[in-house]
N, C-alpha and C. Protein backbone atom coordinates (compact mmCIF):
# COMPACT_ATOMS: atom_id res chain seq x y z
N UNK A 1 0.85 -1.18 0.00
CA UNK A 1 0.00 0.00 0.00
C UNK A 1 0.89 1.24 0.00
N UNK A 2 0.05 2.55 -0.36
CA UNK A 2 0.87 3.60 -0.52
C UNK A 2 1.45 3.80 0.72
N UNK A 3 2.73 4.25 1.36
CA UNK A 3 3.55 4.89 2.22
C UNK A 3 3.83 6.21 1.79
N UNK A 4 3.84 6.98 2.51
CA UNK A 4 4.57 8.57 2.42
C UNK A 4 5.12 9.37 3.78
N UNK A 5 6.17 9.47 3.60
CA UNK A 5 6.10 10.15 5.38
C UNK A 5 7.31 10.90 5.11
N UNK A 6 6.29 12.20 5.80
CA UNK A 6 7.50 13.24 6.33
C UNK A 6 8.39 13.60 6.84
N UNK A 7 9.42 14.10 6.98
CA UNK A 7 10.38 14.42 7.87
C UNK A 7 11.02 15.43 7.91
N UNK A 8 12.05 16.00 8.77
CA UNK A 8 12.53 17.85 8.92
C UNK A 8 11.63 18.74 8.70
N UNK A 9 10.17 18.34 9.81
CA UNK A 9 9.73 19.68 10.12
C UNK A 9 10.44 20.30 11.68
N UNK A 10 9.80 21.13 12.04
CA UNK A 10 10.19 21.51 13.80
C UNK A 10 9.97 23.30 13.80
N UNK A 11 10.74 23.17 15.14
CA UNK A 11 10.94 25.05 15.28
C UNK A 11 11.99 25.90 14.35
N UNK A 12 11.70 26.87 13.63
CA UNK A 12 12.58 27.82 12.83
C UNK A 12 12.12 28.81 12.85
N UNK A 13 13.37 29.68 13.23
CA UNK A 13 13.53 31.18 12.97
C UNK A 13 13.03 31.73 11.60
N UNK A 14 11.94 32.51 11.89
CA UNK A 14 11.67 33.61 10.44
C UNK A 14 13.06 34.24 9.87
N UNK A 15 13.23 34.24 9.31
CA UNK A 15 13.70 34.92 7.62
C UNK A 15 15.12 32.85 7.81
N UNK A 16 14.85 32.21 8.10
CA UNK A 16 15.91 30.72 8.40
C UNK A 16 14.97 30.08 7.11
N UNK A 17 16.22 28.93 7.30
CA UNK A 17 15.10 27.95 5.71
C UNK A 17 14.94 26.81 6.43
N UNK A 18 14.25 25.76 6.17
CA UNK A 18 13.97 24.44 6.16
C UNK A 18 14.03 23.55 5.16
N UNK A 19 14.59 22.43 5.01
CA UNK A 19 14.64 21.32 3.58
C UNK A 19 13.39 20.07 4.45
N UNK A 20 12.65 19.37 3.97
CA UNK A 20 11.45 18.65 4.32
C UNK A 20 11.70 17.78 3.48
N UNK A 21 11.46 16.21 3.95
CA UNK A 21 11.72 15.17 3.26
C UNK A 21 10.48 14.56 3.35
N UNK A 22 10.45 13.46 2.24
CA UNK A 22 8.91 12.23 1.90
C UNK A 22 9.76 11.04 1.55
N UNK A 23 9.94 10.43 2.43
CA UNK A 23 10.22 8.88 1.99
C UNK A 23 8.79 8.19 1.07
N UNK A 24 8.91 8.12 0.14
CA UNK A 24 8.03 7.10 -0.53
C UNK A 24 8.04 5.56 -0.61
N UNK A 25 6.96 4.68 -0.34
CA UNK A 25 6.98 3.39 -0.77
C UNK A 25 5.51 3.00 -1.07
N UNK A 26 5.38 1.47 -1.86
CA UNK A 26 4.50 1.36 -1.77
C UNK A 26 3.77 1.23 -3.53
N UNK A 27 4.52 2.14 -4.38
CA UNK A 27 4.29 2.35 -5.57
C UNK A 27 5.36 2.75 -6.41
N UNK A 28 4.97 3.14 -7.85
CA UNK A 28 6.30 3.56 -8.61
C UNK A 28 6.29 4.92 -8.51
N UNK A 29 7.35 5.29 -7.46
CA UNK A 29 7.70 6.86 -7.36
C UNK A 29 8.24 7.53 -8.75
N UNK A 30 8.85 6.51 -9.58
CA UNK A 30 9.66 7.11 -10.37
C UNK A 30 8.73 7.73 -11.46
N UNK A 31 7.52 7.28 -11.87
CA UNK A 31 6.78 7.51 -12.51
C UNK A 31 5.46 8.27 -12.12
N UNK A 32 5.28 8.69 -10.71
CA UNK A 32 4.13 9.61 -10.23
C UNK A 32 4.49 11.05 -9.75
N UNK A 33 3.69 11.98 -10.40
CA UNK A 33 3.84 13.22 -10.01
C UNK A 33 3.26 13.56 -8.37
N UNK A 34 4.40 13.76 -7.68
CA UNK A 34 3.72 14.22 -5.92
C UNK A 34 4.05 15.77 -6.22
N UNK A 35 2.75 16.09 -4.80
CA UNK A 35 2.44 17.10 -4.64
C UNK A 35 2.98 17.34 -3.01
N UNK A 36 3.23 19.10 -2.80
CA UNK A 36 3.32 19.15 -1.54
C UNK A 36 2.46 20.61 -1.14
N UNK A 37 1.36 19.82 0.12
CA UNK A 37 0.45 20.70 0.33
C UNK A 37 0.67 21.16 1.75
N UNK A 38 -0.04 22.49 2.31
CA UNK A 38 0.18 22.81 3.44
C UNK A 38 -1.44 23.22 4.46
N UNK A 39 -1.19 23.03 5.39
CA UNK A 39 -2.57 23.58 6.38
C UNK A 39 -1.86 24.08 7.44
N UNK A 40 -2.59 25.51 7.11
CA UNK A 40 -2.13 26.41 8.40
C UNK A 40 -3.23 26.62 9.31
N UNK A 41 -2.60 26.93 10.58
CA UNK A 41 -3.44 27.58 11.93
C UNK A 41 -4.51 28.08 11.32
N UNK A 42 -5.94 27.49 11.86
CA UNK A 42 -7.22 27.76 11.18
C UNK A 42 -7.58 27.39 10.27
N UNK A 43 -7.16 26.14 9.78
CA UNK A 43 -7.20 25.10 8.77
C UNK A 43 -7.26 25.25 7.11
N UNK A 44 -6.58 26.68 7.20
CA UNK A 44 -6.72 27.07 5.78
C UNK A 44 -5.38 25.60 4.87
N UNK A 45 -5.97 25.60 3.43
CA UNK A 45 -5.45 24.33 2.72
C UNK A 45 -4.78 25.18 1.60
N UNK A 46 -3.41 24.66 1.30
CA UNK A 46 -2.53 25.19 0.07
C UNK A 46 -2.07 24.41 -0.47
N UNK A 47 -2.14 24.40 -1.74
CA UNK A 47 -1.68 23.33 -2.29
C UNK A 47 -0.35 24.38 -2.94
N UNK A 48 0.97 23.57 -2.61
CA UNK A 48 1.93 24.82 -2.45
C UNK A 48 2.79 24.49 -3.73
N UNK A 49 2.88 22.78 -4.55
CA UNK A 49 3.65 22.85 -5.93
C UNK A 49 3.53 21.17 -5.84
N UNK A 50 4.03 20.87 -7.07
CA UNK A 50 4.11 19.69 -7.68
C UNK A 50 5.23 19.40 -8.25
N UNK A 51 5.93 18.26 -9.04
CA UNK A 51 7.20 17.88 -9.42
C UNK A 51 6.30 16.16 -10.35
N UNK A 52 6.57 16.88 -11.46
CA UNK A 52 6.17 15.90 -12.21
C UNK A 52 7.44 14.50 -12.49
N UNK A 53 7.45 13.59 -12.69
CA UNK A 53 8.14 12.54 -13.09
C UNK A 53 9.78 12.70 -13.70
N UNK A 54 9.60 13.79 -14.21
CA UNK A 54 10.75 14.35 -14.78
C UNK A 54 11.51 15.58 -14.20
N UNK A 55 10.96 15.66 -13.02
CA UNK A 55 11.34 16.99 -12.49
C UNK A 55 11.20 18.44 -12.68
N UNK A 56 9.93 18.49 -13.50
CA UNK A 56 9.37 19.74 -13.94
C UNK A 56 8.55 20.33 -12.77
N UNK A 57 8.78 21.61 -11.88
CA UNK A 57 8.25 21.60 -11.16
C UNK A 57 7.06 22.85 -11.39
N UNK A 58 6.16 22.87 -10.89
CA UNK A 58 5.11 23.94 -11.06
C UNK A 58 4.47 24.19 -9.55
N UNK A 59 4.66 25.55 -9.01
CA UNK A 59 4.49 25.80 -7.70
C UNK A 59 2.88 26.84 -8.27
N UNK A 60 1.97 26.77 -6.93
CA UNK A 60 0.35 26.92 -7.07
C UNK A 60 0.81 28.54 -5.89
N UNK A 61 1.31 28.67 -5.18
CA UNK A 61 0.63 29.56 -3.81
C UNK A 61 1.79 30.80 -4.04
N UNK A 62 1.48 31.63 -4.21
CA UNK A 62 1.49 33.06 -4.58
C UNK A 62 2.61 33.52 -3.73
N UNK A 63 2.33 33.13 -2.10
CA UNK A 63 3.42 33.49 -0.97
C UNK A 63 4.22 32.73 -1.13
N UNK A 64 4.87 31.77 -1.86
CA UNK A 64 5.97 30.91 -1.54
C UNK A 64 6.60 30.67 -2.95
N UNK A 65 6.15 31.74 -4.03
CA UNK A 65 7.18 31.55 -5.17
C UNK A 65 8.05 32.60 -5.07
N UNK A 66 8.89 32.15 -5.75
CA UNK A 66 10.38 32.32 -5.11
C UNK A 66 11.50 32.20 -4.15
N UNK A 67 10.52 31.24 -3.20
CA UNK A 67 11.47 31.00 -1.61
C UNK A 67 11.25 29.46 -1.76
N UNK A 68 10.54 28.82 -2.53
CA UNK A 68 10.09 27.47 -2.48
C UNK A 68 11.28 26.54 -3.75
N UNK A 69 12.04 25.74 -3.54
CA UNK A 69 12.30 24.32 -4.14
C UNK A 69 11.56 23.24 -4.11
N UNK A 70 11.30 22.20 -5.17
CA UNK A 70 10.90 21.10 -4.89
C UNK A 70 11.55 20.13 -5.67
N UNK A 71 11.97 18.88 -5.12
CA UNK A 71 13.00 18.29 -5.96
C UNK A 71 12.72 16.89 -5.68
N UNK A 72 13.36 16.04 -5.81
CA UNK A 72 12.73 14.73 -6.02
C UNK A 72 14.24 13.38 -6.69
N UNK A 73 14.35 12.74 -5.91
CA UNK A 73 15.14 11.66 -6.66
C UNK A 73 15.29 10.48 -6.24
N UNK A 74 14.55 10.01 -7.42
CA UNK A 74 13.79 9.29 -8.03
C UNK A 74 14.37 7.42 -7.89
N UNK A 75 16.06 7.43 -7.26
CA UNK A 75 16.56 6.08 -7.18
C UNK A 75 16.43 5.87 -5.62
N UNK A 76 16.01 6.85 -4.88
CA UNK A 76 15.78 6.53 -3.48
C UNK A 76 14.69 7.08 -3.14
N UNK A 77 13.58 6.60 -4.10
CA UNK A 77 12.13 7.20 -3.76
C UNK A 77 12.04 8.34 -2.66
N UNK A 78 12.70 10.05 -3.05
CA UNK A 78 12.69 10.78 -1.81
C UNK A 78 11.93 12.07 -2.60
N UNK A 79 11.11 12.79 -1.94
CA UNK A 79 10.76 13.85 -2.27
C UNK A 79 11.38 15.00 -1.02
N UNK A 80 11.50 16.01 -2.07
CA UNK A 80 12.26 17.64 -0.68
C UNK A 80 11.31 18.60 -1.40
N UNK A 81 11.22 19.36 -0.09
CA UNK A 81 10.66 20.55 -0.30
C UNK A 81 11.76 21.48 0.42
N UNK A 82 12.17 22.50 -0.02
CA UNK A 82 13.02 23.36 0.58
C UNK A 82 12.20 25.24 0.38
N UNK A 83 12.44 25.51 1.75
CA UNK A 83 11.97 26.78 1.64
C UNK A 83 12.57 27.22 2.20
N UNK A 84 12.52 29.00 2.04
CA UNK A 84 13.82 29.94 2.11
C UNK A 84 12.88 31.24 2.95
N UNK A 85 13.53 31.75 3.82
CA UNK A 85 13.28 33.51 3.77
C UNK A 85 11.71 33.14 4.58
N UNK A 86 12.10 31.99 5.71
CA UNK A 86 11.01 31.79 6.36
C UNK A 86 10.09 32.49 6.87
N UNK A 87 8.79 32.88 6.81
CA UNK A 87 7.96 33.80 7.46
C UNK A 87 7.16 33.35 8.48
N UNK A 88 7.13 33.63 9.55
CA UNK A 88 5.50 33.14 10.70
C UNK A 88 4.14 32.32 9.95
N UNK A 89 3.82 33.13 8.78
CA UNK A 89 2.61 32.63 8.09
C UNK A 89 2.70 31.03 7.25
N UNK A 90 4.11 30.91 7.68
CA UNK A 90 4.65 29.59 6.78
C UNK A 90 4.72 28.74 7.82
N UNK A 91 4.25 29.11 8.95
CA UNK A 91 3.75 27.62 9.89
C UNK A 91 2.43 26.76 9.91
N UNK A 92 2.20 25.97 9.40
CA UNK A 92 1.64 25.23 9.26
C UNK A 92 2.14 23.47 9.42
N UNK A 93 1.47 22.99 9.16
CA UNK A 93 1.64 21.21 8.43
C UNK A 93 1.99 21.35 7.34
N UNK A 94 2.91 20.37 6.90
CA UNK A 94 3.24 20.35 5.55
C UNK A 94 3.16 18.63 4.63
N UNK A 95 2.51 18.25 4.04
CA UNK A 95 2.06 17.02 3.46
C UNK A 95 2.80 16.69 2.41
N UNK A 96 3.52 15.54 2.16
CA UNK A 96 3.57 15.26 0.77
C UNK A 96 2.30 14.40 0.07
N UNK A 97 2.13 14.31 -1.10
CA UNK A 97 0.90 13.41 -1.57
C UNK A 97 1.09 13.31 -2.79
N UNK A 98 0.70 11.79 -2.72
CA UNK A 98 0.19 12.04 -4.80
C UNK A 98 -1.10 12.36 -4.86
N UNK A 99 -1.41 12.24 -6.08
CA UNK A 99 -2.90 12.60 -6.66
C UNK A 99 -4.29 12.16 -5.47
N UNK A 100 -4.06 10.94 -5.00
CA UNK A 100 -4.88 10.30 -4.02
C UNK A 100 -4.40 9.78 -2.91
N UNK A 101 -3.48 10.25 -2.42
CA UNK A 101 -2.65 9.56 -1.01
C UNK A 101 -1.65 11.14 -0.40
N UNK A 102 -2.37 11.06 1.09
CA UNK A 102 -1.35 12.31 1.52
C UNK A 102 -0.74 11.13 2.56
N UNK A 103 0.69 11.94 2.99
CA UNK A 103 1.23 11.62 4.10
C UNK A 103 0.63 11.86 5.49
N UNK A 104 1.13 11.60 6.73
CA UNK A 104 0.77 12.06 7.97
C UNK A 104 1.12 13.51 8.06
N UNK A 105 2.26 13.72 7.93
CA UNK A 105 2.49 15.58 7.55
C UNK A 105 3.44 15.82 8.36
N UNK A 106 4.31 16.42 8.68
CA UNK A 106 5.28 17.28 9.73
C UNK A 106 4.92 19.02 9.68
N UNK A 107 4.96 19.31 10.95
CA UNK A 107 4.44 20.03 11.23
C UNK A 107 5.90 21.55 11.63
N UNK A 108 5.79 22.18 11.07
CA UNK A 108 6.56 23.40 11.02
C UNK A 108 5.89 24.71 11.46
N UNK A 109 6.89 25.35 12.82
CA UNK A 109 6.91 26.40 13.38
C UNK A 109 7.42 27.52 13.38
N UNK A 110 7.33 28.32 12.95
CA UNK A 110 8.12 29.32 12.67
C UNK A 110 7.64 31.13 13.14
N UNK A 111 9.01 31.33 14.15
CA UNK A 111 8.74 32.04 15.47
C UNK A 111 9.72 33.06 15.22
């Protein structure tokens, strides 16, 4: 069955970065486009970018282009999200998922 799980969320200093990992199993990573979504305090939902199969990435949320990476490789089923120029409003949960499967999420603070 699908596996996904997060890792390197925690406490970080605003304007500090964070790199966020997705161990994948379960399916063919090499061939599915994941997504990485976020829910912040008050349960607002972002769907914050994607990384297609080939590493084409296309980011959705307005506040996080240009501070956002998403990268992916593909022989050790790992997905990263890296963000930069941390802000308070960028605390939330952070999910990896494919199309129909999210992770449990790690949860990022930023103070």
């Amino acid at each position: 069955h699908v596996q996904l799980v997060e890792s390197g969320g925690g406490s970080v200093q605003a304007g500090g970065s964070l790199t966020l990992s997705c161990t994948a199993s379960g399916f063919t990573f090499s061939t599915t486009t994941m997504y990485w979504h976020r829910r912040r305090p008050g349960g607002g939902h972002e769907l914050l970018g994607n990384i297609d199969h080939n590493g084409v990435v296309a980011v959705y949320t307005p506040s996080v282009e240009g501070r956002i990476t998403i990268a992916r490789d593909n022989a050790k089923n790992i997905l990263y999200l890296q963000l930069n120029s941390l802000k308070t409003e960028d605390t939330g949960m952070y999910y990896c998922a494919t199309y129909r499967e999210w992770g449990q999420g790690t949860q990022v603070t930023v103070s």
